[in-house]
Protein backbone atom coordinates (compact mmCIF):
# COMPACT_ATOMS: atom_id res chain seq x y z
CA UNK A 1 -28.00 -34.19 80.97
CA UNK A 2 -31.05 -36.41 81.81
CA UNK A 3 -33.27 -33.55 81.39
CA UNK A 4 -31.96 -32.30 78.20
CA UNK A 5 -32.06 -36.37 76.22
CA UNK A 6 -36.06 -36.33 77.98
CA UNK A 7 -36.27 -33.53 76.30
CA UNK A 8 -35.36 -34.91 73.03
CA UNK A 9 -36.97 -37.73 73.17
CA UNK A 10 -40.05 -35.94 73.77
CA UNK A 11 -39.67 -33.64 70.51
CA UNK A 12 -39.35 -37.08 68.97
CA UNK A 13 -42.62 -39.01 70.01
CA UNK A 14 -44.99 -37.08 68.08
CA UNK A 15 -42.90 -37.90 64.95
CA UNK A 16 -42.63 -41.47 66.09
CA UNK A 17 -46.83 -41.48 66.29
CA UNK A 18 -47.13 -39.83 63.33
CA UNK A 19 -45.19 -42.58 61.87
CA UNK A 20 -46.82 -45.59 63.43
CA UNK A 21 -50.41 -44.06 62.47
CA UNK A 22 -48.99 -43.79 58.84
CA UNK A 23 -47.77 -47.30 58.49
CA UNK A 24 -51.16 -48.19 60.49
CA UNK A 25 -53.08 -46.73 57.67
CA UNK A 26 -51.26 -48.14 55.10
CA UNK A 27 -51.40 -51.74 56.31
CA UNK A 28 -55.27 -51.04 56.63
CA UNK A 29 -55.65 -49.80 53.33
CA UNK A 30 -53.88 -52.91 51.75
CA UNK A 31 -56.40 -54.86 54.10
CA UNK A 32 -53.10 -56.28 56.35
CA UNK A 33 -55.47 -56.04 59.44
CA UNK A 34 -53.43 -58.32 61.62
CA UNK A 35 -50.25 -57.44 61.23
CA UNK A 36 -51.52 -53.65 61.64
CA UNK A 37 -52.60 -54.59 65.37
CA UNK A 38 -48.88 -53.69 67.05
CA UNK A 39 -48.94 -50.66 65.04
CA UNK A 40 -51.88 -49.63 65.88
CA UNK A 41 -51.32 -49.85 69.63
CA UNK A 42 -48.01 -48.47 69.69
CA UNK A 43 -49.32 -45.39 67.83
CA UNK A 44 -51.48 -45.11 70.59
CA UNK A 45 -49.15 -45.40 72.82
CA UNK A 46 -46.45 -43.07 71.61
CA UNK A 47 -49.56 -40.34 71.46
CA UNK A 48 -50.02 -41.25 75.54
CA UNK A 49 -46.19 -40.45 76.37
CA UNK A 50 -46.30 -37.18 74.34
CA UNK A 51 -49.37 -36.27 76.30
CA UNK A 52 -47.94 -36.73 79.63
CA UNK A 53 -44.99 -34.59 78.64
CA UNK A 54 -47.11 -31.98 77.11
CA UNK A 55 -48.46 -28.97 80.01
CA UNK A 56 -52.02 -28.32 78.39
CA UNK A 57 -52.77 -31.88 76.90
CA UNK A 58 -51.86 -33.98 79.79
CA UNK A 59 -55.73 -34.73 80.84
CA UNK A 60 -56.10 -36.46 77.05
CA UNK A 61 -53.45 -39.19 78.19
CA UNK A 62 -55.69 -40.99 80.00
CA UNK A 63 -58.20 -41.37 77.05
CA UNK A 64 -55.43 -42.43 74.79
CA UNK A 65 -54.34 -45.20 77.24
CA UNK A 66 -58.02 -46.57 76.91
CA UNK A 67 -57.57 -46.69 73.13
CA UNK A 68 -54.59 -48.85 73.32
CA UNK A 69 -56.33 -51.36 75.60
CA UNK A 70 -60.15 -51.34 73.05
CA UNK A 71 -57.01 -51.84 70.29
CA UNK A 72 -55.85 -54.36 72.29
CA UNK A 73 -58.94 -56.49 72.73
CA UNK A 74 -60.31 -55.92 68.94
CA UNK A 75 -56.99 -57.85 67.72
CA UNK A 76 -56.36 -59.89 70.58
CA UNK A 77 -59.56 -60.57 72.63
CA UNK A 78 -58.59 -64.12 73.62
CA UNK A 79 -55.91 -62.59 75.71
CA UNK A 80 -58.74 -60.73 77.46
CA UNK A 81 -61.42 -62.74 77.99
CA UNK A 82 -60.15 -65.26 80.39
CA UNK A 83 -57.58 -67.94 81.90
CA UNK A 84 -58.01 -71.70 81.84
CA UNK A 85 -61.79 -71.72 83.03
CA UNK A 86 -61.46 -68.51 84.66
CA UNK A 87 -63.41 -65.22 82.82
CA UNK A 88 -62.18 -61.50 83.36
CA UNK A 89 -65.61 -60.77 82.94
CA UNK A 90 -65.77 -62.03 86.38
CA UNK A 91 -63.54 -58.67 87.79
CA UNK A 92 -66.10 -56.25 86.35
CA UNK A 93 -68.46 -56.19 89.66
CA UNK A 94 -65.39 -56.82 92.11
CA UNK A 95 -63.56 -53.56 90.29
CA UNK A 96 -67.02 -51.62 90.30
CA UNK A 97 -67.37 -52.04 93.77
CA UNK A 98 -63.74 -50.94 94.51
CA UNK A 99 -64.37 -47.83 92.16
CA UNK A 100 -67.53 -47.00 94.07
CA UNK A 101 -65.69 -47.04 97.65
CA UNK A 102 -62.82 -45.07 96.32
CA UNK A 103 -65.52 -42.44 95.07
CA UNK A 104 -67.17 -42.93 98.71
CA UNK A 105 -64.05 -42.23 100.70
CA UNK A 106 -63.37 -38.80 98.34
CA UNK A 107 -67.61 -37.79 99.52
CA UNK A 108 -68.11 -36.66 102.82
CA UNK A 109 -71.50 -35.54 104.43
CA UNK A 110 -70.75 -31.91 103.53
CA UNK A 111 -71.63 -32.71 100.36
CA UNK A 112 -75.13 -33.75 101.32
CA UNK A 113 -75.61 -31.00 103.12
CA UNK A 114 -74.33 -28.24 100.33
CA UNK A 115 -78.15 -29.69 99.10
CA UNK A 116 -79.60 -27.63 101.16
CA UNK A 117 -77.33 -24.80 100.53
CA UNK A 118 -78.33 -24.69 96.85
CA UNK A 119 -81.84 -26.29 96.62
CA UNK A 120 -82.41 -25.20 93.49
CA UNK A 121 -79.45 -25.98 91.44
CA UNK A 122 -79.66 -29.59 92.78
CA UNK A 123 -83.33 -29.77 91.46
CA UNK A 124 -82.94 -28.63 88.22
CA UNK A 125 -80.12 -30.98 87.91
CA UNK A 126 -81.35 -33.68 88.43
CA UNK A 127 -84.58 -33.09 87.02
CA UNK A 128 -82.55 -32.63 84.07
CA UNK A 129 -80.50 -35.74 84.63
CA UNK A 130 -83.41 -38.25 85.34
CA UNK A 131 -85.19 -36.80 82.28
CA UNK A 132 -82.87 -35.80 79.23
CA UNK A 133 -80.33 -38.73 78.61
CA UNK A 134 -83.48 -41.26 79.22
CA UNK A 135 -85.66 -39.83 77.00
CA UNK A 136 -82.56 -39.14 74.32
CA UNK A 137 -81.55 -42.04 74.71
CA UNK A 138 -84.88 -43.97 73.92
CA UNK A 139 -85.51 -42.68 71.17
CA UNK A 140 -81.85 -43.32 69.80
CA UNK A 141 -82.47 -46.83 70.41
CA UNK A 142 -85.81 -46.91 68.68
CA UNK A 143 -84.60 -44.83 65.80
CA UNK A 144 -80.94 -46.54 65.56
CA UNK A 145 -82.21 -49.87 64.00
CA UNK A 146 -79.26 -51.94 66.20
CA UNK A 147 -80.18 -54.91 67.38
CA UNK A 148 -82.25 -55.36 70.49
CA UNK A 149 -79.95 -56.18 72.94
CA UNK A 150 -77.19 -53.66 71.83
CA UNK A 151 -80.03 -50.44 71.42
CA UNK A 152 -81.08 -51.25 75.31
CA UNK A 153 -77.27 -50.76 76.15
CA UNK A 154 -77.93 -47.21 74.75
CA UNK A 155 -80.93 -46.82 77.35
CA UNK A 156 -78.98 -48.30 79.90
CA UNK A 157 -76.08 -45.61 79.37
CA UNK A 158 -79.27 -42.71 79.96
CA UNK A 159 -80.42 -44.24 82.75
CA UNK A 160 -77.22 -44.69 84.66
CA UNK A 161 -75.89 -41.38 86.08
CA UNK A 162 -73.36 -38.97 87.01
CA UNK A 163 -69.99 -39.98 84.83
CA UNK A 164 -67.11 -40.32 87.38
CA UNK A 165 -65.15 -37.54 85.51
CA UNK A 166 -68.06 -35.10 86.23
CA UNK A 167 -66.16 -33.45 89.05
CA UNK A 168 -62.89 -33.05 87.52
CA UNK A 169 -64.66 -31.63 84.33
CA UNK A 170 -66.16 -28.94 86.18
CA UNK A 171 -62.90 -28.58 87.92
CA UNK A 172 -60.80 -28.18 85.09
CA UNK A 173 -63.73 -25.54 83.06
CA UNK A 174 -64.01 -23.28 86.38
CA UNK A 175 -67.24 -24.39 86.61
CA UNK A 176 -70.11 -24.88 90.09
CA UNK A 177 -67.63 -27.45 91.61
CA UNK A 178 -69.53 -27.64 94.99
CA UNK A 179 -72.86 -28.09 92.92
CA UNK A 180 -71.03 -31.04 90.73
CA UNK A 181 -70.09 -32.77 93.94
CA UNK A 182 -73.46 -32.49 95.75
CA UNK A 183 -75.07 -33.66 92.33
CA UNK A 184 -73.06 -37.00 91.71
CA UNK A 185 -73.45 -37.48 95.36
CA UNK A 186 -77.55 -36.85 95.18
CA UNK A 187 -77.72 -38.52 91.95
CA UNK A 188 -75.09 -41.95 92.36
CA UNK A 189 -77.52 -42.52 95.87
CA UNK A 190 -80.84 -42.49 93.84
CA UNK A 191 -79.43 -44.44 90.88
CA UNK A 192 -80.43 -47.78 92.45
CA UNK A 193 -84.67 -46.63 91.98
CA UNK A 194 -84.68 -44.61 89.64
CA UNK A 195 -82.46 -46.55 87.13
CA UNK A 196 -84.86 -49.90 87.11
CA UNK A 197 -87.57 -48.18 86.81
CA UNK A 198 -86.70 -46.52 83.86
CA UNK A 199 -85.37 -49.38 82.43
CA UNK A 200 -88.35 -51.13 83.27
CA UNK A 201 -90.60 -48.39 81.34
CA UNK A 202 -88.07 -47.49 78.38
CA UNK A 203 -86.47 -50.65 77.48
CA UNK A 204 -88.46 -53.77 78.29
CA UNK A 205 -89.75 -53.65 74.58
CA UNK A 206 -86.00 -54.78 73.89
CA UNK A 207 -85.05 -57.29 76.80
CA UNK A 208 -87.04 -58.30 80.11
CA UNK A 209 -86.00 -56.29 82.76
CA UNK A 210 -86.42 -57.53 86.57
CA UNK A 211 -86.58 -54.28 88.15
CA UNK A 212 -86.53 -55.50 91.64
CA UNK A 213 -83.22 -57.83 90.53
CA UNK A 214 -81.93 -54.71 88.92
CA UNK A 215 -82.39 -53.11 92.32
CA UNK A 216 -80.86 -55.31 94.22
CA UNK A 217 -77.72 -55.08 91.90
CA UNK A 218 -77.18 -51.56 91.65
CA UNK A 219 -77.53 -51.39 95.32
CA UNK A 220 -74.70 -53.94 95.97
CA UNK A 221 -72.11 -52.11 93.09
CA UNK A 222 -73.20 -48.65 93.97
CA UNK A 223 -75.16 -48.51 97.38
CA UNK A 224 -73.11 -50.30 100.05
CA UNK A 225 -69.49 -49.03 99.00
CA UNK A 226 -70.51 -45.64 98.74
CA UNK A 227 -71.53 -46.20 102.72
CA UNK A 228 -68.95 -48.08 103.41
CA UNK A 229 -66.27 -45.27 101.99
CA UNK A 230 -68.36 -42.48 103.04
CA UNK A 231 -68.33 -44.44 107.17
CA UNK A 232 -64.09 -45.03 105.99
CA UNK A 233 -63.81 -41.53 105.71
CA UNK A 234 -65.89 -40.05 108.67
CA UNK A 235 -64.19 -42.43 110.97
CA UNK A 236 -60.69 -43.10 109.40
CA UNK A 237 -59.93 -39.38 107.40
CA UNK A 238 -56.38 -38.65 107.12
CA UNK A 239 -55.56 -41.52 109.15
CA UNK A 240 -54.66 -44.07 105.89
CA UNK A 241 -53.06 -41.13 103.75
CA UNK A 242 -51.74 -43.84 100.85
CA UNK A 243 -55.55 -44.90 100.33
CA UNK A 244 -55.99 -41.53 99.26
CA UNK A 245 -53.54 -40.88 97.31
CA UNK A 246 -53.99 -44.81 95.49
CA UNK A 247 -57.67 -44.84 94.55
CA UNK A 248 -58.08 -41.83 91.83
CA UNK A 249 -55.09 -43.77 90.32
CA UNK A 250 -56.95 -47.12 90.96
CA UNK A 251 -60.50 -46.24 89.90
CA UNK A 252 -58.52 -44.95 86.16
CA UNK A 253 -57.29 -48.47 86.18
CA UNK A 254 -60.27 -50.40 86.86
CA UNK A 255 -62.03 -48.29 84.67
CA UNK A 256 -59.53 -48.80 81.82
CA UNK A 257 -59.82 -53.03 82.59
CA UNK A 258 -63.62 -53.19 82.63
CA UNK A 259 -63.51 -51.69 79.19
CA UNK A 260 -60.64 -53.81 77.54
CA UNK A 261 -62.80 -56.69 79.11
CA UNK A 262 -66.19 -55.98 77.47
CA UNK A 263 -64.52 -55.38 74.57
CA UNK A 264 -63.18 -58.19 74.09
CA UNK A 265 -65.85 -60.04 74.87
CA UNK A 266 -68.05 -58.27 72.47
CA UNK A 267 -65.50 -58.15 70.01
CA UNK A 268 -67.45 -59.43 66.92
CA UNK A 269 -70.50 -57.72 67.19
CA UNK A 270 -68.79 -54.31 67.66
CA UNK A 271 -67.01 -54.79 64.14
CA UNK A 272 -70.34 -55.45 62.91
CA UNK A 273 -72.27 -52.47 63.73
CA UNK A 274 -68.87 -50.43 65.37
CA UNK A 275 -69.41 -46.85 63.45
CA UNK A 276 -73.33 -46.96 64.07
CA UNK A 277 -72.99 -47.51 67.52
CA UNK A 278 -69.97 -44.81 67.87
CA UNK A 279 -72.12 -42.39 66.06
CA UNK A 280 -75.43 -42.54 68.28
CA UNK A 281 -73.26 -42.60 71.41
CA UNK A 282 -71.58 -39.54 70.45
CA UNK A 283 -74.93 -37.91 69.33
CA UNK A 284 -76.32 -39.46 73.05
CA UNK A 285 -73.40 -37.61 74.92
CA UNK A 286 -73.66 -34.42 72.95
CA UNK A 287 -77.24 -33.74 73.73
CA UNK A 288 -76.49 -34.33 77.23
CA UNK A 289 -74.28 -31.00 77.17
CA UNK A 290 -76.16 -28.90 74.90
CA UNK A 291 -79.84 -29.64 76.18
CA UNK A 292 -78.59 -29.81 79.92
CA UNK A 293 -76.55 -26.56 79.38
CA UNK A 294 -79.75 -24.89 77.61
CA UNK A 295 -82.20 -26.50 80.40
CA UNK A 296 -80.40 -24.76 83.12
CA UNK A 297 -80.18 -21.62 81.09
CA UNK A 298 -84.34 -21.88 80.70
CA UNK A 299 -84.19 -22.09 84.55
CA UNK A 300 -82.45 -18.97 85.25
CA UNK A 301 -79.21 -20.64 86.79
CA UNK A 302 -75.97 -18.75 86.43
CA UNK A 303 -73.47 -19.71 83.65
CA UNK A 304 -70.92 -21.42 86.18
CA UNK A 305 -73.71 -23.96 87.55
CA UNK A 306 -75.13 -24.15 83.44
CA UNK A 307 -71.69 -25.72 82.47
CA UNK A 308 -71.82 -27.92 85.87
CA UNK A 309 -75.41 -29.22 85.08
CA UNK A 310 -74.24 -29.60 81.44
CA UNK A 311 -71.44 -32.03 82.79
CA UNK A 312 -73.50 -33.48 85.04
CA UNK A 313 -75.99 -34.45 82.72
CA UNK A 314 -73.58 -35.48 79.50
CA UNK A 315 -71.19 -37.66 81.26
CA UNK A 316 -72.90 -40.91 82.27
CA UNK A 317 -71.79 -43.59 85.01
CA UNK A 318 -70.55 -46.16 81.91
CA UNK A 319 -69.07 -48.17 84.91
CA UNK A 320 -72.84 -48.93 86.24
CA UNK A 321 -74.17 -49.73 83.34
CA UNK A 322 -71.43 -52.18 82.33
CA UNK A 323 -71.80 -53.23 85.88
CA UNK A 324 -75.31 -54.18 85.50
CA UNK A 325 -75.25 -55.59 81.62
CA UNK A 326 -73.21 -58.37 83.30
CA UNK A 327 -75.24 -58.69 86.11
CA UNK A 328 -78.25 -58.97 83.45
CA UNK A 329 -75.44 -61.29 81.92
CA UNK A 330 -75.37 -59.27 78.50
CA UNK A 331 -72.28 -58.42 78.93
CA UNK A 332 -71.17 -58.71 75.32
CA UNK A 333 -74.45 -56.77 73.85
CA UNK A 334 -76.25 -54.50 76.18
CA UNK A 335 -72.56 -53.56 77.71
CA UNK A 336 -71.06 -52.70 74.41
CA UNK A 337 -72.78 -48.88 74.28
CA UNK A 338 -71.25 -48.07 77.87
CA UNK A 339 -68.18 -49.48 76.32
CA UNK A 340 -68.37 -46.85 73.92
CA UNK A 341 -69.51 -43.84 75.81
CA UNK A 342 -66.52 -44.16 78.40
CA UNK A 343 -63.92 -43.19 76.52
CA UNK A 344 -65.93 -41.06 74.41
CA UNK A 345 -67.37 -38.60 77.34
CA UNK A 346 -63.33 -38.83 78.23
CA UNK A 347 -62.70 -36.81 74.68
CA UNK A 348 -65.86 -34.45 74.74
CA UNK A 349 -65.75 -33.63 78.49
CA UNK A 350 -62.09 -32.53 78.05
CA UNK A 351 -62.54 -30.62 75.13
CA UNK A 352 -65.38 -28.85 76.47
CA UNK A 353 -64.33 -28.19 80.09
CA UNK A 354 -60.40 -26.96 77.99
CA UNK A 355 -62.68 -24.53 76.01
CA UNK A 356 -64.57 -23.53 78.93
CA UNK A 357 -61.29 -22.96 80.64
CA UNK A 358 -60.53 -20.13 78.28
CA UNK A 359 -64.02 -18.63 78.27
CA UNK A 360 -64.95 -16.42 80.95
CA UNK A 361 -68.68 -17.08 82.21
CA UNK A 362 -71.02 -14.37 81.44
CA UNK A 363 -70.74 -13.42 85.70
CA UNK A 364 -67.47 -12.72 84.85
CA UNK A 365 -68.24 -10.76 82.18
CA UNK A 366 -70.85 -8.23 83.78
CA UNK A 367 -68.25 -8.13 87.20
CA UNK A 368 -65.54 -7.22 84.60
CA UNK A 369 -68.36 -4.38 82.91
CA UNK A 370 -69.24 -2.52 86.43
CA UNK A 371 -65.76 -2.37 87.22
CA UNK A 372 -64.87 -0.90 84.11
């Protein structure tokens, strides 16, 4: 009986958001922009609970949850910017940190050592990942006309990498999962000199960067609970099975708060100049895949570790570089791109790695051709 009124209820949500967006729309259109706010969110909402129920869409759920929190902080950023004296911007680093450790515990030294198991792969990776979403990047910025502080955010985003999804992208597509793991691994542990001192080259025409403060940041957010989990789970593996099971869930969380927070806090300017800034971080993300894809392919890799390196170098760490706008205390203008390109590598990545999915690699192929 339970199952069969789920059931029902679950034909219904789709109609429900369908609904909601309509009367959304409609209050927009007659410029009701306040009162559209709890439509708005519940649309987004009703989309996330048809998601879950759904077999093939469930991944997208996630996404939609972040929309309803950005919705969220656009109407109602005073609800999201702090307590009494107390700022939320103030979690941002803490929740980083926590992030990091969970990613540390879920690394183990294999994965440093499949480096030397596939030499090449990792080079070409992250040759392609220092180089690509830098250089993209910079020129977006330059090109982009946004404000100073908001077109180093776009830097910022190139020069921070390895998205957390990576892994679960190449996952989900059937992709070079070992080779995704050993390059977020390789890559997250050089972040801390290589991202200053690109910042340093690319984007001190827009802000002063302190590389050696810079340094020093990165290495507390990313550096010491990476060792810290990666020493947790050497020494303490299997032994605290609920702290494995808790921080995918948790890292989703804090990811989904440091966004709502920034957000908020950068509420006004991102009204301003919102569809510019969406449209150069989707162009920024998209080059990632296609020029890291096509890079690999000019280096002779095979098509599985292609759509790794493609994931690998598309899907930025927007965490970091949110991480480090506050620390640069630009939260509100340098950390409004990463903003962006979170949920937005969320969308792509799926779609490509469910496209993938369905797409045999061209190995596959010529196996499936001397067989026949």
């Amino acid at each position: 009986m339970t199952l069969h009124v789920n059931t029902k209820i679950t034909k219904l949500l789709p109609i429900l958001a369908g609904l909601l967006g309509l009367t959304s729309a409609v209050l927009m259109v007659l410029g009701q922009w306040e009162i559209s706010g709890p439509f708005v969110i519940a649309f987004f909402l009703a989309l996330v609970l048809f998601l879950r129920s759904t077999t093939h869409f469930s991944g997208f759920a996630f996404t939609f949850v972040i929309f309803a929190a950005v919705a969220a902080s656009l109407y109602y950023p005073n609800i999201f910017i702090g307590v009494g004296e107390f700022e939320f911007k103030g979690l941002i680093v803490p929740l980083l940190m926590i992030i990091m450790f969970g990613m540390g515990t879920s690394m183990s030294l294999q994965d440093f050592v499949q480096v030397a198991k596939m030499p090449k792969g990792v080079f070409i990776g992250l040759a392609l990942q220092f180089t690509i979403m830098p250089i993209v990047g910079f020129g977006l910025a330059v090109s982009s006309g946004l404000p100073p502080e908001i077109a180093a955010g776009i830097i910022l985003v190139g020069c921070s990498p390895s998205g957390l999804a990576s892994n679960v992208m190449a996952y989900i597509s059937g992709a070079n999962l070992a080779l995704s793991l050993s390059l977020t691994a390789v890559s997250t542990m050089l972040a801390p000199f290589l991202t200053p001192l690109y910042m340093s080259v690319l984007a001190d025409q827009f802000v002063p960067i302190d590389a050696m403060a810079m340094f020093l940041s990165i290495s507390k957010i990313v550096l010491l609970p990476i060792i810290a989990g990666l020493i947790f789970n050497r020494l303490l593996h299997g032994k605290f099975p609920i702290i494995d099971a808790l921080m995918p869930k948790v890292s989703m969380i804090g990811i989904a708060v440091i966004i709502t927070i920034i957000t908020a806090a950068g509420r006004d300017s991102l009204l301003s100049i919102g569809l510019i800034l969406v449209a150069v971080v989707l162009l920024h993300n998209l080059c990632g895949y296609l020029l890291g894809y096509w890079g690999a392919k000019l280096a002779r890799m095979d098509d599985a570790s292609c759509r790794t390196i493609a994931f690998e170098v598309g899907m930025q760490n927007s965490g970091l570089a949110s991480g480090i706008a506050l620390e640069m205390g630009k939260v509100a203008s340098m950390g409004l791109a990463p903003a962006v390109f979170g949920p937005m590598m969320n969308i792509t990545g799926s779609s490509l790695a469910a496209w993938w999915r369905g797409k045999p690699d061209e190995s596959d192929k010529l196996v499936d051709k001397e067989s026949a």
